[in-house]
Each structure stands twice: as C-alpha cells, then as structure tokens.
N, C-alpha and C. Protein backbone atom coordinates (compact mmCIF):
# COMPACT_ATOMS: atom_id res chain seq x y z
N UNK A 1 0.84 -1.18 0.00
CA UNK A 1 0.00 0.00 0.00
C UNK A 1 0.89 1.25 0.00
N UNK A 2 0.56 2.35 -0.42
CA UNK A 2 1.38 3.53 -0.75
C UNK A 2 1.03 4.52 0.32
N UNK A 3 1.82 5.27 0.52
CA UNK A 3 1.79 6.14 1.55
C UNK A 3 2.41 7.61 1.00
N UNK A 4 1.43 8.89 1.58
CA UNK A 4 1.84 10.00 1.14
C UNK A 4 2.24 10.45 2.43
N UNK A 5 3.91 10.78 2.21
CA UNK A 5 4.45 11.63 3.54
C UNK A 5 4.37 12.78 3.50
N UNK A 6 4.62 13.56 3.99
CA UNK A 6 4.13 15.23 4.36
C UNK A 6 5.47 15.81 5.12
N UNK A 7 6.83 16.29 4.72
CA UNK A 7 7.82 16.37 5.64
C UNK A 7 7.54 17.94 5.63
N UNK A 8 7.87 18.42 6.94
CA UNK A 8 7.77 19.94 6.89
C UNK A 8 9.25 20.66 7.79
N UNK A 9 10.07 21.17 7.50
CA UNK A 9 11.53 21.36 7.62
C UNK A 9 11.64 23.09 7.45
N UNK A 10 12.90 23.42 8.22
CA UNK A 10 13.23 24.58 7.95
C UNK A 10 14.13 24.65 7.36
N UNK A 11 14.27 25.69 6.20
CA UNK A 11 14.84 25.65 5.26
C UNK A 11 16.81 24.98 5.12
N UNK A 12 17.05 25.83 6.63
CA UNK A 12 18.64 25.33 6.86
C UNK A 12 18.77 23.78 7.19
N UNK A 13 17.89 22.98 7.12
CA UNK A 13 17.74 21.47 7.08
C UNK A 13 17.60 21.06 5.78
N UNK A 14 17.23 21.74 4.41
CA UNK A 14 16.92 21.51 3.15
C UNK A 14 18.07 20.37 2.91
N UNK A 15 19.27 20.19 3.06
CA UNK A 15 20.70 19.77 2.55
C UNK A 15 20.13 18.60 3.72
N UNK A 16 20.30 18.23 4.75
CA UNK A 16 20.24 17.04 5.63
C UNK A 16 18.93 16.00 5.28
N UNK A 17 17.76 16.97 4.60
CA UNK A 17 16.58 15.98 4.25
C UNK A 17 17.00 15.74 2.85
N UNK A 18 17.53 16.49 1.92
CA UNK A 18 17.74 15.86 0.62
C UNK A 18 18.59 14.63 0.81
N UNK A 19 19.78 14.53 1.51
CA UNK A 19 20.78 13.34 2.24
C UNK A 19 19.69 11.91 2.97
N UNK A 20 18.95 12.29 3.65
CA UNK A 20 18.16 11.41 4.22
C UNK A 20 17.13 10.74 2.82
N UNK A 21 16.90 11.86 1.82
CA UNK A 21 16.36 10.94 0.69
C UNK A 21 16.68 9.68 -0.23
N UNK A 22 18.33 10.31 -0.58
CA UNK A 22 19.22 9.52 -0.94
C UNK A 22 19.05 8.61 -0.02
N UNK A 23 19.26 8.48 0.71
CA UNK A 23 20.06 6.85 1.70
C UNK A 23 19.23 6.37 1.50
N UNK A 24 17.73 7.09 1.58
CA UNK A 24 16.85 5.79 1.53
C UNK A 24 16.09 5.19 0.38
N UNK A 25 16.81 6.10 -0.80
CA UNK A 25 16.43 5.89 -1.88
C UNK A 25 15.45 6.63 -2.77
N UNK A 26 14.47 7.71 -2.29
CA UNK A 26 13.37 7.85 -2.50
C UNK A 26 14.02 8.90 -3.79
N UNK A 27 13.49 8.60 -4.46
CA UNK A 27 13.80 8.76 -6.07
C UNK A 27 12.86 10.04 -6.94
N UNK A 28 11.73 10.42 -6.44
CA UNK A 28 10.46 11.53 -6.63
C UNK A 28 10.49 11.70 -5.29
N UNK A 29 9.95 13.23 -5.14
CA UNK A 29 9.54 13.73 -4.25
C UNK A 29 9.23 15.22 -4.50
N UNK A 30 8.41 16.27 -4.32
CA UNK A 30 8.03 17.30 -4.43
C UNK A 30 8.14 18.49 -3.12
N UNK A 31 8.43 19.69 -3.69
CA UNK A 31 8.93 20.20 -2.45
C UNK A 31 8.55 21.67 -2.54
N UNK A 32 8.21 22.74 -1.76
CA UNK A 32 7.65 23.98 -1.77
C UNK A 32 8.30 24.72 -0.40
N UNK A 33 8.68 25.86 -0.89
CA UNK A 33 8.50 26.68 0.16
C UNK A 33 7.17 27.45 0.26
N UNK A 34 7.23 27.72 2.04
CA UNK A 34 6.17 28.18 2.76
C UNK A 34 6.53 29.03 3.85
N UNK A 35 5.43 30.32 3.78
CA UNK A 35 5.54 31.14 4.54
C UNK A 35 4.54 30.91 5.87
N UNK A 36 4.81 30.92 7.31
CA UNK A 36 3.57 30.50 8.23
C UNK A 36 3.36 31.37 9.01
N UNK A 37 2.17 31.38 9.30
CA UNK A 37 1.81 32.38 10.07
C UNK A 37 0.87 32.02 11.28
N UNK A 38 1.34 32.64 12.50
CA UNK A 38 0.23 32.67 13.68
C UNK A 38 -0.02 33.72 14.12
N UNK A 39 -1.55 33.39 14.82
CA UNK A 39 -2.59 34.90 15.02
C UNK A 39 -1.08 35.61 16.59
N UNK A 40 -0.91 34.86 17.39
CA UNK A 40 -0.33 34.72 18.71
C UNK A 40 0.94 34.40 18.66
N UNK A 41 2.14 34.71 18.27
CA UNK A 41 3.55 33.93 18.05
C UNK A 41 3.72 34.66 19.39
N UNK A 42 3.67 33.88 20.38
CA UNK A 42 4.26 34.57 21.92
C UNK A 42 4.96 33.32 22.61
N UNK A 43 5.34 32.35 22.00
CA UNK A 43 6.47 31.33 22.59
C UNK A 43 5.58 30.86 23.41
N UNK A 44 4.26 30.64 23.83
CA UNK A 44 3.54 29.65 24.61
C UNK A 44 2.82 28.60 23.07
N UNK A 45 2.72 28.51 22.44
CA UNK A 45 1.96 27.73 21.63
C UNK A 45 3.29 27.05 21.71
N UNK A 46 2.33 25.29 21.24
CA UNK A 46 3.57 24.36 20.53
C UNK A 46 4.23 24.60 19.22
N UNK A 47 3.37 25.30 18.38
CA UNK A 47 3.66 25.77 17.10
C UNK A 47 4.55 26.93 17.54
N UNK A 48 4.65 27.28 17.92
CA UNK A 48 5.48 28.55 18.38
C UNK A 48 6.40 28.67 17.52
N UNK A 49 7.41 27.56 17.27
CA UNK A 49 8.37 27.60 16.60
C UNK A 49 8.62 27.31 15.27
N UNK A 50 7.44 26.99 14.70
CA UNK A 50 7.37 26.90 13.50
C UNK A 50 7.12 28.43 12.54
N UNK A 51 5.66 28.33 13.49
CA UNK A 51 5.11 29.77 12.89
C UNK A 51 5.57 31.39 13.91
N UNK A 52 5.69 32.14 12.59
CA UNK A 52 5.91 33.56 12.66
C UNK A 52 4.90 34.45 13.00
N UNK A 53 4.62 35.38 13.63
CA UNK A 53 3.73 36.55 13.99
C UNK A 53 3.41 37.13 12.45
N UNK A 54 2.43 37.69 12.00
CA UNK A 54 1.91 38.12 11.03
C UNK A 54 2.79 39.09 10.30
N UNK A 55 3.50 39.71 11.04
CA UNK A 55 4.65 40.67 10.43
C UNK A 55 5.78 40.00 10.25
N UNK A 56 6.59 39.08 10.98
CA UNK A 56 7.90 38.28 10.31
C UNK A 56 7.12 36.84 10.66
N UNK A 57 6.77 36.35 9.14
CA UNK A 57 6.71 35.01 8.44
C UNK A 57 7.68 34.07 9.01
N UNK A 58 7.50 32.75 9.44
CA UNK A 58 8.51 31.84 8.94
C UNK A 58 8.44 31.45 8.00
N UNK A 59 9.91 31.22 7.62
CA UNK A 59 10.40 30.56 6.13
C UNK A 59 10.93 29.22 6.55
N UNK A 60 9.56 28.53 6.02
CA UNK A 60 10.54 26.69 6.02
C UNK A 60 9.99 26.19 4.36
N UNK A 61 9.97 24.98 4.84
CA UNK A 61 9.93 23.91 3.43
C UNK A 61 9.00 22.97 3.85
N UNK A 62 8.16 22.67 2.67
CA UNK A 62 7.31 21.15 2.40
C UNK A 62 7.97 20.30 1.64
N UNK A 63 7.73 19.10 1.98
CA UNK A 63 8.14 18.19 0.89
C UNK A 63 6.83 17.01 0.66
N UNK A 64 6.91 16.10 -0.22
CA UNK A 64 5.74 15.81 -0.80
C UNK A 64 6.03 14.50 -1.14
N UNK A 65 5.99 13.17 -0.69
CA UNK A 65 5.77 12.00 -1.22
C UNK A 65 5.23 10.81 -1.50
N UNK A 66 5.15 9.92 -2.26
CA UNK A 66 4.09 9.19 -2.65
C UNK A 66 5.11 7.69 -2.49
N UNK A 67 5.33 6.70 -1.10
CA UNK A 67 6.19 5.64 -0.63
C UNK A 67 5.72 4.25 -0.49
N UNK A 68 6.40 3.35 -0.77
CA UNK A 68 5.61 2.27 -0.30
C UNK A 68 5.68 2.36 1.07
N UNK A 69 4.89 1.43 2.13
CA UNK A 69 5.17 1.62 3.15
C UNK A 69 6.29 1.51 4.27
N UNK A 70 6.96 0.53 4.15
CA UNK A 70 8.23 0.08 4.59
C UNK A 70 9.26 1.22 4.32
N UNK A 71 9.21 1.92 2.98
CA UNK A 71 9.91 3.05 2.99
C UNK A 71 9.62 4.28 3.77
N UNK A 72 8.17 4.27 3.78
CA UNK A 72 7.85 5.59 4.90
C UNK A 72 8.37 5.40 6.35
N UNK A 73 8.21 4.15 6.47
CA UNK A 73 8.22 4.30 7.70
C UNK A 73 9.75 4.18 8.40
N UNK A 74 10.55 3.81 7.48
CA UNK A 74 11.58 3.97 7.15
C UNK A 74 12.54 5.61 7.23
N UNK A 75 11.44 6.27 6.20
CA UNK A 75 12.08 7.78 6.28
C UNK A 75 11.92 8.54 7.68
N UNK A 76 10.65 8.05 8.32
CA UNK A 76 10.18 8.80 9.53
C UNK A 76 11.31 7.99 10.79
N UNK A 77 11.60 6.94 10.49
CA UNK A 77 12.95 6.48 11.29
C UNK A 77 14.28 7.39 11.25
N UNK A 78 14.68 7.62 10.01
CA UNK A 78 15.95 8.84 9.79
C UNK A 78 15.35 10.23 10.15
N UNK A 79 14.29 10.66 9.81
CA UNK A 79 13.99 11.77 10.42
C UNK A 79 14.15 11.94 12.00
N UNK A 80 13.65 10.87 12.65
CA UNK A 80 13.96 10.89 14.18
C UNK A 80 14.89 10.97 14.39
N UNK A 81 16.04 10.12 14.14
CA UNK A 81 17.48 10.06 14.65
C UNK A 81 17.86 11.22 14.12
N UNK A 82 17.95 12.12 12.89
CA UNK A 82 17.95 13.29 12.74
C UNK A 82 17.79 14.19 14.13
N UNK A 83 16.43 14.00 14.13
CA UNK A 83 16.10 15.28 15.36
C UNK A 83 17.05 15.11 17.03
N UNK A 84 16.77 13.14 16.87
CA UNK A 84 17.24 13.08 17.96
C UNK A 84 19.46 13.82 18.32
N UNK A 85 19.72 13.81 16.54
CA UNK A 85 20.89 14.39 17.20
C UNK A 85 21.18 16.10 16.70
N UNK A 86 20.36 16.69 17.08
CA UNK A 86 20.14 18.19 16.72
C UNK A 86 19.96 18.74 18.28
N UNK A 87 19.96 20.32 17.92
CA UNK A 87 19.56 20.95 19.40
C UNK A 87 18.93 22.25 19.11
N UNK A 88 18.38 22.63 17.85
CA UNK A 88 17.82 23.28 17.43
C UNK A 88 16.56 23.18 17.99
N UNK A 89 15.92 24.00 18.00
CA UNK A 89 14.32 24.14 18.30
C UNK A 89 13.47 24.29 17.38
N UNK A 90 13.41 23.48 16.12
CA UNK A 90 12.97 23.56 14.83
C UNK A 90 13.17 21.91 14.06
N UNK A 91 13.08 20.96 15.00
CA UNK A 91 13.13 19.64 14.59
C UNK A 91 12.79 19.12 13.11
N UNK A 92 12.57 18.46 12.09
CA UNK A 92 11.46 18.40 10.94
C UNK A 92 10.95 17.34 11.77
N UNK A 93 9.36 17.81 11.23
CA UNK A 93 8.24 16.95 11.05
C UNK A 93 7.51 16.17 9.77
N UNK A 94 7.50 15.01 10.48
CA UNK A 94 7.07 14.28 9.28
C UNK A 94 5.07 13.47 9.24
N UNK A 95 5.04 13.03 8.39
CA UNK A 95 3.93 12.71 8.81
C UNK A 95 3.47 11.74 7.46
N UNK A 96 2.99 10.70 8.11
CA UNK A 96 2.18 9.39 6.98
C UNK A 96 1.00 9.50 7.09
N UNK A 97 0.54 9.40 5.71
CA UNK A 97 -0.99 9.28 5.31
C UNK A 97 -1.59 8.43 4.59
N UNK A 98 -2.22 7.29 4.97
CA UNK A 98 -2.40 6.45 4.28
C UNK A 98 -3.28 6.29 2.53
N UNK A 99 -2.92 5.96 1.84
CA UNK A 99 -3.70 6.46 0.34
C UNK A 99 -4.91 5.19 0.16
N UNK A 100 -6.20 5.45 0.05
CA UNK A 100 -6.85 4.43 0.20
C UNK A 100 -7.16 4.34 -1.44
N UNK A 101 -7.36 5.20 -2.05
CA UNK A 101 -7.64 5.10 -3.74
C UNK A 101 -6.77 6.04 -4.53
N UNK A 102 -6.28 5.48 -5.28
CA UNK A 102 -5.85 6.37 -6.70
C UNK A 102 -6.03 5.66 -8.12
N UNK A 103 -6.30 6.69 -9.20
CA UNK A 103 -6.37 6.62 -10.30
C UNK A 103 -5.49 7.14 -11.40
C-alpha cells in the first residue's frame, strides 16, 4: 500500500533531508517553500516555533511523497534520529498518510 508523507523542515535542514532521501532511496519527491503564520507567536503555543507573527513570516519547506510503506516508515525512522541528534528548536516533522484510492 502507498503512503503519502508530508515532511515539513526549515529551510537550513533543506541539505540534511535531501541526504536522508538519498540513503533511503526515495527517487520523486516534491517540495515547496512556505511562509507560516500565527494569530499569537508569543512562545507559549507548541507551534510557536514553527510559525511567525503576522509581520515576520517563517520561512521553512514542504516536501511531498508518494512511498511504499516500509519506505515511509523507514524515512520517519531517519527523520527521528535526525532530530534526535540536533539541538535546534525547529526539529522536521514528518507525517504518513495512508492512500486508500488512486487513479
């Protein structure tokens, strides 16, 4: 079954998730920058650190893929050990979605 991941990264991670693609092979993948915004950026939200106050935006990255499963779950394995050896406050997040139909 195929799986669409959803990685969401800040941009100075762009080079460590393209590396994590390679190793694991993933061969397509689609990718966008994004500007985010919160009503409240006052360092109490969990999002806090993602999103920017309405006047300075954060600038991160989407990425976009379509995996078998063993590979997703796979990528969301390197993504962890990723975070787990960082100290940034801007981890990437990943996320699996299962695809129930395509045409």
């Amino acid at each position: 079954m195929m799986k669409f991941v959803i990685i969401q990264c800040v941009k100075a991670y762009r080079d460590e998730l393209e590396q994590i693609f390679k190793t694991i092979k993933v061969d397509a993948y689609s990718e966008m920058e994004v500007e985010g915004f919160m009503k409240n950026a006052d360092g109490t939200s969990d999002y806090s650190n993602w999103f920017g106050s309405s006047k300075n935006p954060y600038d991160y990255m989407v990425s976009f893929s379509f995996l078998a499963a063993d590979k997703a779950e796979e990528l969301l394995k390197r993504v962890d050990d990723f975070n787990k050896g960082i100290e940034g406050m801007s981890p990437i997040n990943a996320y699996i979605v299962g695809v129930e139909k395509s045409v």
